[in-house]
C-alpha atoms as a PDB file:
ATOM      1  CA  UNK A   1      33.599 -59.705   9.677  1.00  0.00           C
ATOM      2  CA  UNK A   2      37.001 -58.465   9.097  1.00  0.00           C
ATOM      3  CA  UNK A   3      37.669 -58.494   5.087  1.00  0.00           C
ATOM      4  CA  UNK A   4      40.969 -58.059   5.846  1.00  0.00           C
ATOM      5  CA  UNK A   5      42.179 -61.187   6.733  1.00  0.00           C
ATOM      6  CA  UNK A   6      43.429 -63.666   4.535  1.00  0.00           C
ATOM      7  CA  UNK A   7      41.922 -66.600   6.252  1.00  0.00           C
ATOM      8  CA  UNK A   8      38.296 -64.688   5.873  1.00  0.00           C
ATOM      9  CA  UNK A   9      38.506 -63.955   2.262  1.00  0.00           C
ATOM     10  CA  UNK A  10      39.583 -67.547   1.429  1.00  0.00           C
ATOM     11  CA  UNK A  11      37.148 -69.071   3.653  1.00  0.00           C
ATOM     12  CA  UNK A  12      34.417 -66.619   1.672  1.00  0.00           C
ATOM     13  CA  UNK A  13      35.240 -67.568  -1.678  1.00  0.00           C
ATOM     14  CA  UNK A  14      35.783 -70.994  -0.707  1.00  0.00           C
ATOM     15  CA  UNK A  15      32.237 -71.251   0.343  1.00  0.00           C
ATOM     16  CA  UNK A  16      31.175 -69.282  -2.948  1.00  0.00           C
ATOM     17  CA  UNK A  17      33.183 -72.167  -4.522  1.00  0.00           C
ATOM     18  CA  UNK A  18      35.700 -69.718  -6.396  1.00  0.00           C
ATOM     19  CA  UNK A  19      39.066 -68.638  -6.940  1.00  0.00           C
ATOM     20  CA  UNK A  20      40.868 -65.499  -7.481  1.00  0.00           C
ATOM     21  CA  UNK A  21      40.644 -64.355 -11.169  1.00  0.00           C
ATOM     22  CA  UNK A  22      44.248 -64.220 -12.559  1.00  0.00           C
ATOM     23  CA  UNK A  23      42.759 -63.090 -15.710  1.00  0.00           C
ATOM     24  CA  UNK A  24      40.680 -59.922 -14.219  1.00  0.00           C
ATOM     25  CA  UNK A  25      43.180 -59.077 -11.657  1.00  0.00           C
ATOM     26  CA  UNK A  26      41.957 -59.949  -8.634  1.00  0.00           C
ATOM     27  CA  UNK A  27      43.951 -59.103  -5.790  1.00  0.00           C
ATOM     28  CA  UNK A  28      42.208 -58.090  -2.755  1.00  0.00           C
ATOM     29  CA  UNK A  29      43.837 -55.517  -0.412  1.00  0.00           C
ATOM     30  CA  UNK A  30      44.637 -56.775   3.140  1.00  0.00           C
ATOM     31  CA  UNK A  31      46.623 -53.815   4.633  1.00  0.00           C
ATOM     32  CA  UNK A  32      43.852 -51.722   7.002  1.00  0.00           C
ATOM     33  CA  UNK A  33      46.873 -49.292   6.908  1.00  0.00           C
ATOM     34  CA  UNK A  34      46.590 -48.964   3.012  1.00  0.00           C
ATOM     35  CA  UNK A  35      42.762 -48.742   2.556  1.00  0.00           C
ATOM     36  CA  UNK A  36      42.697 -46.014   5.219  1.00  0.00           C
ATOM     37  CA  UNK A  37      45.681 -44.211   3.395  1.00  0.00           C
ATOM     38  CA  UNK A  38      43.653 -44.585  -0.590  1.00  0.00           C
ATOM     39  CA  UNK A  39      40.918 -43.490   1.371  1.00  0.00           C
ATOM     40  CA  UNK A  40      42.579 -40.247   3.090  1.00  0.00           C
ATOM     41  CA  UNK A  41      43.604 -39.957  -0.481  1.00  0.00           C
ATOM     42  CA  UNK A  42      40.153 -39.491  -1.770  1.00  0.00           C
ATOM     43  CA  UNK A  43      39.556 -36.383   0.469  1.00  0.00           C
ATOM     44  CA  UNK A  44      35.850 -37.642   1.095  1.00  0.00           C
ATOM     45  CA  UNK A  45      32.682 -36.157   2.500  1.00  0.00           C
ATOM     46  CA  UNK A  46      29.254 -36.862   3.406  1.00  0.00           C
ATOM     47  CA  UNK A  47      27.280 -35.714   0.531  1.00  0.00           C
ATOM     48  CA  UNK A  48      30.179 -37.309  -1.860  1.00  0.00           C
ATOM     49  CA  UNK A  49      29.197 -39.971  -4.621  1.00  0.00           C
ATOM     50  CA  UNK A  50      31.934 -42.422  -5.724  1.00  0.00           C
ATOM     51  CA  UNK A  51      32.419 -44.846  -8.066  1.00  0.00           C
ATOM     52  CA  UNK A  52      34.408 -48.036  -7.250  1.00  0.00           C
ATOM     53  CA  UNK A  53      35.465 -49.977 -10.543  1.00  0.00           C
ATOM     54  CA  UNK A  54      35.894 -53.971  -9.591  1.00  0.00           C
ATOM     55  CA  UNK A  55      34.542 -53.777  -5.665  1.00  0.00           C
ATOM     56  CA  UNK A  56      35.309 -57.672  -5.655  1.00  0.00           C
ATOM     57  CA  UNK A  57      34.484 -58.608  -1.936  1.00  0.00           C
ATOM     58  CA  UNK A  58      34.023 -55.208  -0.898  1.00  0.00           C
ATOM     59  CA  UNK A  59      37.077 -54.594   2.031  1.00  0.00           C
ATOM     60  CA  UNK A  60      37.016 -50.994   0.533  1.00  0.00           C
ATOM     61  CA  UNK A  61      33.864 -50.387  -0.354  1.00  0.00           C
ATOM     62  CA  UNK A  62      32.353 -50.689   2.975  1.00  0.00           C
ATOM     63  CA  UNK A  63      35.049 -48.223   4.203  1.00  0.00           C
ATOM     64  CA  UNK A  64      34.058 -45.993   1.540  1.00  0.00           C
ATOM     65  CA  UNK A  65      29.801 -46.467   2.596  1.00  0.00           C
ATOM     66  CA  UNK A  66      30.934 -45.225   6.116  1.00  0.00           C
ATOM     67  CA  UNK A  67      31.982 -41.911   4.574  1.00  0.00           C
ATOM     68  CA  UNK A  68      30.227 -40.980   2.031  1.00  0.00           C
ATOM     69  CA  UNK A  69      26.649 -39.914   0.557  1.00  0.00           C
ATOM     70  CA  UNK A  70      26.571 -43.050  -2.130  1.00  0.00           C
ATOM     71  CA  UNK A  71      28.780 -45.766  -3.553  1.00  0.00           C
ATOM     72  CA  UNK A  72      28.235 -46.791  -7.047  1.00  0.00           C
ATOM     73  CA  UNK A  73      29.718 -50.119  -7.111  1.00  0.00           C
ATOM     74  CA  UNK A  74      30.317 -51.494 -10.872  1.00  0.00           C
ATOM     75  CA  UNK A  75      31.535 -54.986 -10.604  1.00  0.00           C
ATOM     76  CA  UNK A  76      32.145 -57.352 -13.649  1.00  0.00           C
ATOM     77  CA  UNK A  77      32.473 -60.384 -12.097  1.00  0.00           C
ATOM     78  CA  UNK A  78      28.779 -62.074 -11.432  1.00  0.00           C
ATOM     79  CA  UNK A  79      29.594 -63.953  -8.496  1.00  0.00           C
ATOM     80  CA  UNK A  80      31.417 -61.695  -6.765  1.00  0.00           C
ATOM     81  CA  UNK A  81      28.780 -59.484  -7.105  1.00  0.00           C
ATOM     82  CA  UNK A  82      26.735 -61.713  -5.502  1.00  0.00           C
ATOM     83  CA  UNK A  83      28.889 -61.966  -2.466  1.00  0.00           C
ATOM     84  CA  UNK A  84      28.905 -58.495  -2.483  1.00  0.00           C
ATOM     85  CA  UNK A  85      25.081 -58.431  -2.073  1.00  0.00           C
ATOM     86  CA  UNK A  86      25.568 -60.392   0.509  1.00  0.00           C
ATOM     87  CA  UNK A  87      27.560 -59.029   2.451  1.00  0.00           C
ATOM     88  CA  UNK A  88      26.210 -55.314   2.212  1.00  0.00           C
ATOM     89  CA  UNK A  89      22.948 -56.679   3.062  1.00  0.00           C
ATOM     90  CA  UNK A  90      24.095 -58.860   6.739  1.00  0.00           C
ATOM     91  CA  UNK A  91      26.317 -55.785   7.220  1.00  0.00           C
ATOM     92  CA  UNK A  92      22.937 -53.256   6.705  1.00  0.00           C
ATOM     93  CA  UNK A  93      24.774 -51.162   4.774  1.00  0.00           C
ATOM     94  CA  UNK A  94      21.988 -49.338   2.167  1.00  0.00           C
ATOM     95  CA  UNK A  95      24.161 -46.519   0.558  1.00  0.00           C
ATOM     96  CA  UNK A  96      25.674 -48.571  -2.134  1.00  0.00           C
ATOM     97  CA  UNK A  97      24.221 -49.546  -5.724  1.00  0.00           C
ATOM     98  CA  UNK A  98      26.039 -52.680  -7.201  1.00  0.00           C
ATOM     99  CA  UNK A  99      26.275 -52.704 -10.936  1.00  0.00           C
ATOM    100  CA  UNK A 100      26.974 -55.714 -12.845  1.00  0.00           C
ATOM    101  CA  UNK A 101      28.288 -54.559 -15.966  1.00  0.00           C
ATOM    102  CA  UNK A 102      32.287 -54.513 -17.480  1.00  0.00           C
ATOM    103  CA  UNK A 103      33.394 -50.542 -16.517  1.00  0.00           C
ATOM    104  CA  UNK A 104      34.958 -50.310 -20.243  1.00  0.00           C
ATOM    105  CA  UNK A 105      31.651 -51.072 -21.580  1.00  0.00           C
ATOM    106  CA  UNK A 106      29.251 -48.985 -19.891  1.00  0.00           C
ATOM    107  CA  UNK A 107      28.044 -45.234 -19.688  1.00  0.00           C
ATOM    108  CA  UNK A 108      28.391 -44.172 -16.646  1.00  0.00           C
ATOM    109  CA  UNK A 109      26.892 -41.066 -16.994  1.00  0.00           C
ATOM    110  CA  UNK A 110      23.571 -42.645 -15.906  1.00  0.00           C
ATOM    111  CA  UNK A 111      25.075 -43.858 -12.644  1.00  0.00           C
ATOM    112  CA  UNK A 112      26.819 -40.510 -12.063  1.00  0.00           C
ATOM    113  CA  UNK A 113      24.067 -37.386 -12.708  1.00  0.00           C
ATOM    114  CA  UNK A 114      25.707 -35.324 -10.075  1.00  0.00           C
ATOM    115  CA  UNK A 115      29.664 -34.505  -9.132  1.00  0.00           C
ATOM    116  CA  UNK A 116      31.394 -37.790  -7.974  1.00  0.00           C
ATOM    117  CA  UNK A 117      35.074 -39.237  -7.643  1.00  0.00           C
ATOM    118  CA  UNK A 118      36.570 -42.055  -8.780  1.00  0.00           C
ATOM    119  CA  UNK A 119      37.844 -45.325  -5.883  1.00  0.00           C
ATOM    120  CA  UNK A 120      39.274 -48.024  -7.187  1.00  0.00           C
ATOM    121  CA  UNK A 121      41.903 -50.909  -6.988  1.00  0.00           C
ATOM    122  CA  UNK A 122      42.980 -51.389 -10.650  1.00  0.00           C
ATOM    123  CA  UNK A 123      43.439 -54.698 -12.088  1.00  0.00           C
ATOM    124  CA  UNK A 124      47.084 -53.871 -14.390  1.00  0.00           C
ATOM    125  CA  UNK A 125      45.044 -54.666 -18.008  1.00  0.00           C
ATOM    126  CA  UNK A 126      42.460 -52.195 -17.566  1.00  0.00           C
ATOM    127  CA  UNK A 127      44.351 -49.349 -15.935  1.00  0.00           C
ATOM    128  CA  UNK A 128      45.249 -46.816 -18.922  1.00  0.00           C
ATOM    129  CA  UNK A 129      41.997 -47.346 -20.427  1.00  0.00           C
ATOM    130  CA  UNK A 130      39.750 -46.639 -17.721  1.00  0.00           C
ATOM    131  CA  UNK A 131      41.971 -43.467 -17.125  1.00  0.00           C
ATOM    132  CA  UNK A 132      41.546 -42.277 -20.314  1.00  0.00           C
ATOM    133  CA  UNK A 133      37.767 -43.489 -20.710  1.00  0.00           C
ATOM    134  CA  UNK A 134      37.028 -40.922 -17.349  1.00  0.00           C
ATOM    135  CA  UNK A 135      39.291 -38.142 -18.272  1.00  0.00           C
ATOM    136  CA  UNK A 136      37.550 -37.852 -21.959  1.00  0.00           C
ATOM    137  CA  UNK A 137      34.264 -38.322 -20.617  1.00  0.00           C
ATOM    138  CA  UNK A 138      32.953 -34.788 -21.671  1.00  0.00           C
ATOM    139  CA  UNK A 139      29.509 -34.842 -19.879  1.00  0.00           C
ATOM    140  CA  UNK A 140      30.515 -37.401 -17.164  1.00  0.00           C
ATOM    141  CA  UNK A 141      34.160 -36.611 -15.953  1.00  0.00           C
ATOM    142  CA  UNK A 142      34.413 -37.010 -12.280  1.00  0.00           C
ATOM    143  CA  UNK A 143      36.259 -34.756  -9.587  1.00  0.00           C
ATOM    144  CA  UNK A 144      38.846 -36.717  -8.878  1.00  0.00           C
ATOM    145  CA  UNK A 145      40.009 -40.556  -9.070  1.00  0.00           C
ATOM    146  CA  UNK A 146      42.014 -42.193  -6.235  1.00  0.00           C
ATOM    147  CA  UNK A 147      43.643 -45.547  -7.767  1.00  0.00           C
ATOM    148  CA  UNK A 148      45.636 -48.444  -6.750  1.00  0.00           C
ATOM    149  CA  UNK A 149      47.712 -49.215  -9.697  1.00  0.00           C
ATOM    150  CA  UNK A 150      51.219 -51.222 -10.267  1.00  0.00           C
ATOM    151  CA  UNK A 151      54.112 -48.634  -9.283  1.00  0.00           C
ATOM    152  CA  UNK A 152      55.381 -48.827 -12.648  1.00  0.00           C
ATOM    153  CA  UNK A 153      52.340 -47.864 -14.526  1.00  0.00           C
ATOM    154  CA  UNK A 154      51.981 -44.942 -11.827  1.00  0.00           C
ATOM    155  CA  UNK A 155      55.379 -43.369 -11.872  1.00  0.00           C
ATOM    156  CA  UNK A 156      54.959 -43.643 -16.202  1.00  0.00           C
ATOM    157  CA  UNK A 157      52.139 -41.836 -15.640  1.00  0.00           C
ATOM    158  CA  UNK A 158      53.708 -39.116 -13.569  1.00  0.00           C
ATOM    159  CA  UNK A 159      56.958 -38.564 -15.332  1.00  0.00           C
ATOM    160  CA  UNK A 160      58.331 -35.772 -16.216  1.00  0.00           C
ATOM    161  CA  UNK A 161      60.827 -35.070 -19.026  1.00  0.00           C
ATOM    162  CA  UNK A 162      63.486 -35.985 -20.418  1.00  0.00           C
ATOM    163  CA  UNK A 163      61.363 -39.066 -18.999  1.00  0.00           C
ATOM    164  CA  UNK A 164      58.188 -38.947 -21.016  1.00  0.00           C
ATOM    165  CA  UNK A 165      56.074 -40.881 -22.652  1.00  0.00           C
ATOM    166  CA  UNK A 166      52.684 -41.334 -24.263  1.00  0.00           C
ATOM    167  CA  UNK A 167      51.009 -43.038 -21.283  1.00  0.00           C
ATOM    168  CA  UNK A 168      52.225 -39.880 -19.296  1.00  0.00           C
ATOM    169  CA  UNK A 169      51.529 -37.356 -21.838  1.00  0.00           C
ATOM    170  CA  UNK A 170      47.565 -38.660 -22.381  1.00  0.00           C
ATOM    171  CA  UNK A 171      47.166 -38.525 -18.375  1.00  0.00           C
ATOM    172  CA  UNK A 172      48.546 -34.999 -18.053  1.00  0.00           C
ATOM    173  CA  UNK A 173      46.673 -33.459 -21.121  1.00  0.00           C
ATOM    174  CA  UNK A 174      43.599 -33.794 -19.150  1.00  0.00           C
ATOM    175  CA  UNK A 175      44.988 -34.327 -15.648  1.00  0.00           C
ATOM    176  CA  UNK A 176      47.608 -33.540 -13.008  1.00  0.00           C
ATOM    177  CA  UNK A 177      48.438 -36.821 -11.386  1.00  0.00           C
ATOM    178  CA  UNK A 178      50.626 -37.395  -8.323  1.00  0.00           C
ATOM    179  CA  UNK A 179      52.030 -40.537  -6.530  1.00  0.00           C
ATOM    180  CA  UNK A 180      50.579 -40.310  -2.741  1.00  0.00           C
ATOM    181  CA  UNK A 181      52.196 -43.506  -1.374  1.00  0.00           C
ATOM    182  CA  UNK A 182      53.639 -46.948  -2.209  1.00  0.00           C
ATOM    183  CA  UNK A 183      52.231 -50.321  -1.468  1.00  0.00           C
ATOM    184  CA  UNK A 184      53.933 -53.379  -0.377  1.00  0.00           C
ATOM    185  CA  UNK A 185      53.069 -55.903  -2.607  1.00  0.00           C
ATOM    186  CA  UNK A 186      53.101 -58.389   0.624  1.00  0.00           C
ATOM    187  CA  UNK A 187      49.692 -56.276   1.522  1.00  0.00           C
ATOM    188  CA  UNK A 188      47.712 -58.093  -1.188  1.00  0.00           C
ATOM    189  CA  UNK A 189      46.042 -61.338  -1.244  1.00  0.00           C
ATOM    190  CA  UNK A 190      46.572 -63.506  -3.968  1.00  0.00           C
ATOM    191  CA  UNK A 191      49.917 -61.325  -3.569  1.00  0.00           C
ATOM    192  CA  UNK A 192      50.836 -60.099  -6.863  1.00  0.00           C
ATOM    193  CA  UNK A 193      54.641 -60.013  -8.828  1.00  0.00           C
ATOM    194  CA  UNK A 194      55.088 -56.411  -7.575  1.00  0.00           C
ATOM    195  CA  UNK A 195      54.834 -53.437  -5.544  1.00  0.00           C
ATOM    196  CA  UNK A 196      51.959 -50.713  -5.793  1.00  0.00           C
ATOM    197  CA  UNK A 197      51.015 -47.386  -5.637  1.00  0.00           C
ATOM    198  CA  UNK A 198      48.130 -44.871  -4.671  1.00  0.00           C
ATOM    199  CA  UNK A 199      47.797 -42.941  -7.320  1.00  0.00           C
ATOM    200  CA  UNK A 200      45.268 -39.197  -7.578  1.00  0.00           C
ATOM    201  CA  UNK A 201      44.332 -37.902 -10.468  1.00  0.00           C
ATOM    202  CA  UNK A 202      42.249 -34.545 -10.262  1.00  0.00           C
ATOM    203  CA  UNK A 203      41.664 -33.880 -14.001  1.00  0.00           C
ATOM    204  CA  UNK A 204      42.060 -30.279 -15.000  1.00  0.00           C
ATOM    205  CA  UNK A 205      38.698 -28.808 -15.451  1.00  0.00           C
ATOM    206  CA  UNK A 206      38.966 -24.994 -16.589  1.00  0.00           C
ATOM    207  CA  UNK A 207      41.708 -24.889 -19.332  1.00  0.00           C
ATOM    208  CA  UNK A 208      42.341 -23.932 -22.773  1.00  0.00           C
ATOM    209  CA  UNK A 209      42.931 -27.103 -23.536  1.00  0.00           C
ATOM    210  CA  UNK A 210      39.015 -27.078 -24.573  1.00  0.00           C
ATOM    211  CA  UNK A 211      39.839 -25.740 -27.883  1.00  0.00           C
ATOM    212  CA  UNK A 212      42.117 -27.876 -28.962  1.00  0.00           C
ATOM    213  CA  UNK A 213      41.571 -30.438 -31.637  1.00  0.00           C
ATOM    214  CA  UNK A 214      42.079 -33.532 -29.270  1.00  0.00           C
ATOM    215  CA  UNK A 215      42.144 -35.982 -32.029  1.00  0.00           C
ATOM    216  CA  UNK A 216      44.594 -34.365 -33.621  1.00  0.00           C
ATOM    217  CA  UNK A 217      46.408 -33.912 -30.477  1.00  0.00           C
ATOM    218  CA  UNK A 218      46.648 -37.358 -29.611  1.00  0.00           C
ATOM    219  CA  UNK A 219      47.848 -38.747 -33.442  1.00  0.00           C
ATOM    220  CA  UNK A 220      50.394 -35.858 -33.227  1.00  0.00           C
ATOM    221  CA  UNK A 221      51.637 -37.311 -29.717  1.00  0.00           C
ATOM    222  CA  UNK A 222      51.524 -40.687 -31.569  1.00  0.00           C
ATOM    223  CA  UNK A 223      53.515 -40.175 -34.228  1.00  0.00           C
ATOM    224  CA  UNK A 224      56.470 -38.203 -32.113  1.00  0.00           C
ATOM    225  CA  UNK A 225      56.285 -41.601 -29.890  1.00  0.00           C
ATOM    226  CA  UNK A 226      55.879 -44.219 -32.873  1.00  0.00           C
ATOM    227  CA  UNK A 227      59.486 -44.992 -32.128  1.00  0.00           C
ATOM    228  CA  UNK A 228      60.344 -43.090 -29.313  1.00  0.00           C
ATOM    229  CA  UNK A 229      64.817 -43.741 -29.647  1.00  0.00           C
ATOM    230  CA  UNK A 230      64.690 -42.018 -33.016  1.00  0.00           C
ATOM    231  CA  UNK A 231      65.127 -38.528 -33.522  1.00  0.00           C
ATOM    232  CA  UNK A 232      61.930 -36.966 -33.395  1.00  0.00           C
ATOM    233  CA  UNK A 233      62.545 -35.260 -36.265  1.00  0.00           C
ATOM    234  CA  UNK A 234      62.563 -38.868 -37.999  1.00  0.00           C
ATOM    235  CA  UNK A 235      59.060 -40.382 -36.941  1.00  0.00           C
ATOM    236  CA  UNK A 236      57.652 -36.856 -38.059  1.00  0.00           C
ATOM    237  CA  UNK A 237      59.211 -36.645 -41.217  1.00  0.00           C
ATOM    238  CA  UNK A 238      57.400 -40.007 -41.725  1.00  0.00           C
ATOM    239  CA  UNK A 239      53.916 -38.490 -40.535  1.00  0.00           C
ATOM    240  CA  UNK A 240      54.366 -35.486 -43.078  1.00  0.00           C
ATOM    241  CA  UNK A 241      54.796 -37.657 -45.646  1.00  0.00           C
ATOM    242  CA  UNK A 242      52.055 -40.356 -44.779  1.00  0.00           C
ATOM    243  CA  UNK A 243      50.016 -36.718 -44.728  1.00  0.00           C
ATOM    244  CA  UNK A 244      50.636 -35.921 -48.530  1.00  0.00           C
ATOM    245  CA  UNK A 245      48.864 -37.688 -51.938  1.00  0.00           C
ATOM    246  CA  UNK A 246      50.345 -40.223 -53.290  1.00  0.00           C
ATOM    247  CA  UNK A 247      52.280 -38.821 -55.781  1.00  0.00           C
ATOM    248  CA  UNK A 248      53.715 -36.251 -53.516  1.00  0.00           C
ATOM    249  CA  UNK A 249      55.360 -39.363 -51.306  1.00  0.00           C
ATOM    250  CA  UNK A 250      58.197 -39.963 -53.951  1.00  0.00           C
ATOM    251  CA  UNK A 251      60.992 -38.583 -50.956  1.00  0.00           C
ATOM    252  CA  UNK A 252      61.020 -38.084 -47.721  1.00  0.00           C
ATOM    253  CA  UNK A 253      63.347 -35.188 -47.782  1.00  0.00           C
ATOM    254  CA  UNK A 254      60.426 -32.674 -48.061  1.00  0.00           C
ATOM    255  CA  UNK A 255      59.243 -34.270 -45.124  1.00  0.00           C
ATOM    256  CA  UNK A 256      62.224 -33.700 -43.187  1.00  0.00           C
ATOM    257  CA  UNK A 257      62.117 -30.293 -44.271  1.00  0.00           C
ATOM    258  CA  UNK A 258      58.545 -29.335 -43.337  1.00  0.00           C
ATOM    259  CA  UNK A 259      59.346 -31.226 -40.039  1.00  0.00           C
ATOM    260  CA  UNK A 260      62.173 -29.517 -39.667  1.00  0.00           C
ATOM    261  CA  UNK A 261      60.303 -26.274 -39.776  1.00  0.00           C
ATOM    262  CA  UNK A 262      57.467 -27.060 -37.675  1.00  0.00           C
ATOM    263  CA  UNK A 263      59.543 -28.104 -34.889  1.00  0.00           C
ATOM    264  CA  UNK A 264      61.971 -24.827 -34.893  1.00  0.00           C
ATOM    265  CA  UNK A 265      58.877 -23.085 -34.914  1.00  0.00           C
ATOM    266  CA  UNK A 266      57.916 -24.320 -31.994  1.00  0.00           C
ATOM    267  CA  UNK A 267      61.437 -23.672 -30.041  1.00  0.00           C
ATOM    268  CA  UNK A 268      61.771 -27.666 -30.482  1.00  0.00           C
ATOM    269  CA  UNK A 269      65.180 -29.263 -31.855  1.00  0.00           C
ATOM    270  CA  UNK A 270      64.940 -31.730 -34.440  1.00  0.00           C
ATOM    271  CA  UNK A 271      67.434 -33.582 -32.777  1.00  0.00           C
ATOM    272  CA  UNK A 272      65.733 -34.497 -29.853  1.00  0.00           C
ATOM    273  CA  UNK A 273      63.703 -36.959 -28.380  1.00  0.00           C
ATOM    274  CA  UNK A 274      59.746 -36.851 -27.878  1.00  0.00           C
ATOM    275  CA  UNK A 275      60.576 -38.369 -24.180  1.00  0.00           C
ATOM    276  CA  UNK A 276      62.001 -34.759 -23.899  1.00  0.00           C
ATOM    277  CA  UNK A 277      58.578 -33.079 -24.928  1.00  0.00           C
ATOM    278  CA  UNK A 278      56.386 -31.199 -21.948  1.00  0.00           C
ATOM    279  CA  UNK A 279      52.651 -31.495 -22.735  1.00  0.00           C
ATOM    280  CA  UNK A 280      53.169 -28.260 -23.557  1.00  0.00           C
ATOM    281  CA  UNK A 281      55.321 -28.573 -25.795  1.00  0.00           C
ATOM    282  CA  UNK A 282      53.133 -31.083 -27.569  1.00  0.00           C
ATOM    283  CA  UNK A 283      49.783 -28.640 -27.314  1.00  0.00           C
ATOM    284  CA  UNK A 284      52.000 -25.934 -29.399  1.00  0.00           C
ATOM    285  CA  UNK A 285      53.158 -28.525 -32.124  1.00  0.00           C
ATOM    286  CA  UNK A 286      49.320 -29.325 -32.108  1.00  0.00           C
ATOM    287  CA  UNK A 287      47.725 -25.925 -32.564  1.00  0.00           C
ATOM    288  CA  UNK A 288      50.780 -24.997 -35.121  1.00  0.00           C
ATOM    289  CA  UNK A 289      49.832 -28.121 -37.425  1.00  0.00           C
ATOM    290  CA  UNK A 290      48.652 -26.833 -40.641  1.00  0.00           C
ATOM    291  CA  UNK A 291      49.047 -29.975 -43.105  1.00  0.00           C
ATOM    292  CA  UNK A 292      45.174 -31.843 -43.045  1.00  0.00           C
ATOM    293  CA  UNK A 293      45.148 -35.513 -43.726  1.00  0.00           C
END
């Protein structure tokens, strides 16, 4: 059975009785040309384990089974599941573990004992947070994750500045992402409003970045962002001040000045944008941040 075709996926669901899921995403890839490249992407082996987030039908997954030690297939959708099951069973394929469960909800450490990359095609709403739910994962971060993700969302996450932002700075903190190839958005099926792209992460495993406070990293980052055409001097004059006791909040002119400082310090102009911050740049205004909330 060829999951590639359009006329065999609709004549599968339509004797599962069901439809496409607008609301999880559900476009199914039918390009062979683009599965082979997001799987050329994932650099596999033999004795590699992979996780696919939202299998649906399985067009990639049983591409993936051919190559590789174990699939861990974590599917929210019940009956899609089910015609997974199926499927893997008439194809006598053995090497892949469907789990029913929503990826943002579960632990996948469990599933994922030993080293193991990421395959998946992204539904748009869950994309950022099942980046950042891998990448954080201290005890269960994989080697790598190959995803298909709207081009937009993939070239924010790769951006460099003066084109940053906080999407692209919470990626690269952990991560060096890069853009492998674009997809067509004709090579879907329901075909979606617009064009894709194979994104690879391979998260960044032996760095200093270990030390630093992350939470603090991240409401740092959020503040310089909080609105991102001001000066950033502006949105962290605000954050000094939030910082302070009440009765220290009567102007916001010491804020300027401690923010003032602070950025100087770290060879940053007040006058500039956080768009024009490297991580880097955002890691020294961390570790230099002396004021406690």
């Amino acid at each position: 059975m060829n999951l590639t075709l359009r006329r065999t996926i609709k004549n599968l669901l339509q004797r599962y009785q069901i439809r496409p899921s607008k609301r999880l995403g559900q476009n199914f890839l039918v390009d062979e040309g683009v599965i082979k490249r997001v799987i050329e992407a994932a650099q596999l082996s033999q004795n590699d384990i992979v996780l696919e987030i939202g299998p649906g039908i399985g067009n990639l997954t049983m591409e993936l089974a051919k190559r590789v030690k174990k699939v861990i297939a974590v599917e929210k959708d019940l009956k899609m599941s089910e015609i997974l099951k199926e499927l893997l069973e008439c194809a006598n394929v053995r090497n892949v573990e469907i789990v029913k469960a929503d990826i943002l909800k579960i632990d996948p450490k469990p599933y994922t004992l030993k080293p193991y990359k990421v395959v998946a095609n992204l539904p748009f709403y869950i994309t950022a947070p099942v980046i950042r739910k891998f990448l954080e994962a201290v005890d269960a971060k994989p080697q790598q994750m190959v995803l298909v993700v709207q081009k937009e969302v993939a070239q924010r996450i790769c951006a460099k500045p003066p084109r940053m932002n906080l999407l692209a700075v919470s990626v690269q903190f952990y991560a060096k992402p890069e853009i492998i190839s674009y997809i067509l958005k004709k090579s879907f099926w329901p075909q979606p409003k617009v064009d894709s792209a194979i994104l690879r992460i391979d998260p960044l495993m032996n760095t200093d970045k270990k030390q630093i406070n992350t939470d603090l990293f991240f409401r740092v980052a959020k503040a310089g962002f909080s609105q991102p055409r001001k000066q950033i001097l502006n949105n962290f004059s605000e954050m000094l001040k939030l910082n302070k006791p009440r009765s220290e909040r009567k102007s916001l002119l010491r804020g300027k000045d401690e923010a003032r400082f602070w950025l100087l310090k770290n060879n940053i102009q007040p006058t500039q944008r956080a768009e024009t911050l490297s991580v880097e740049d955002w890691i020294n205004l961390t570790k230099s941040y002396k004021i406690k909330k």
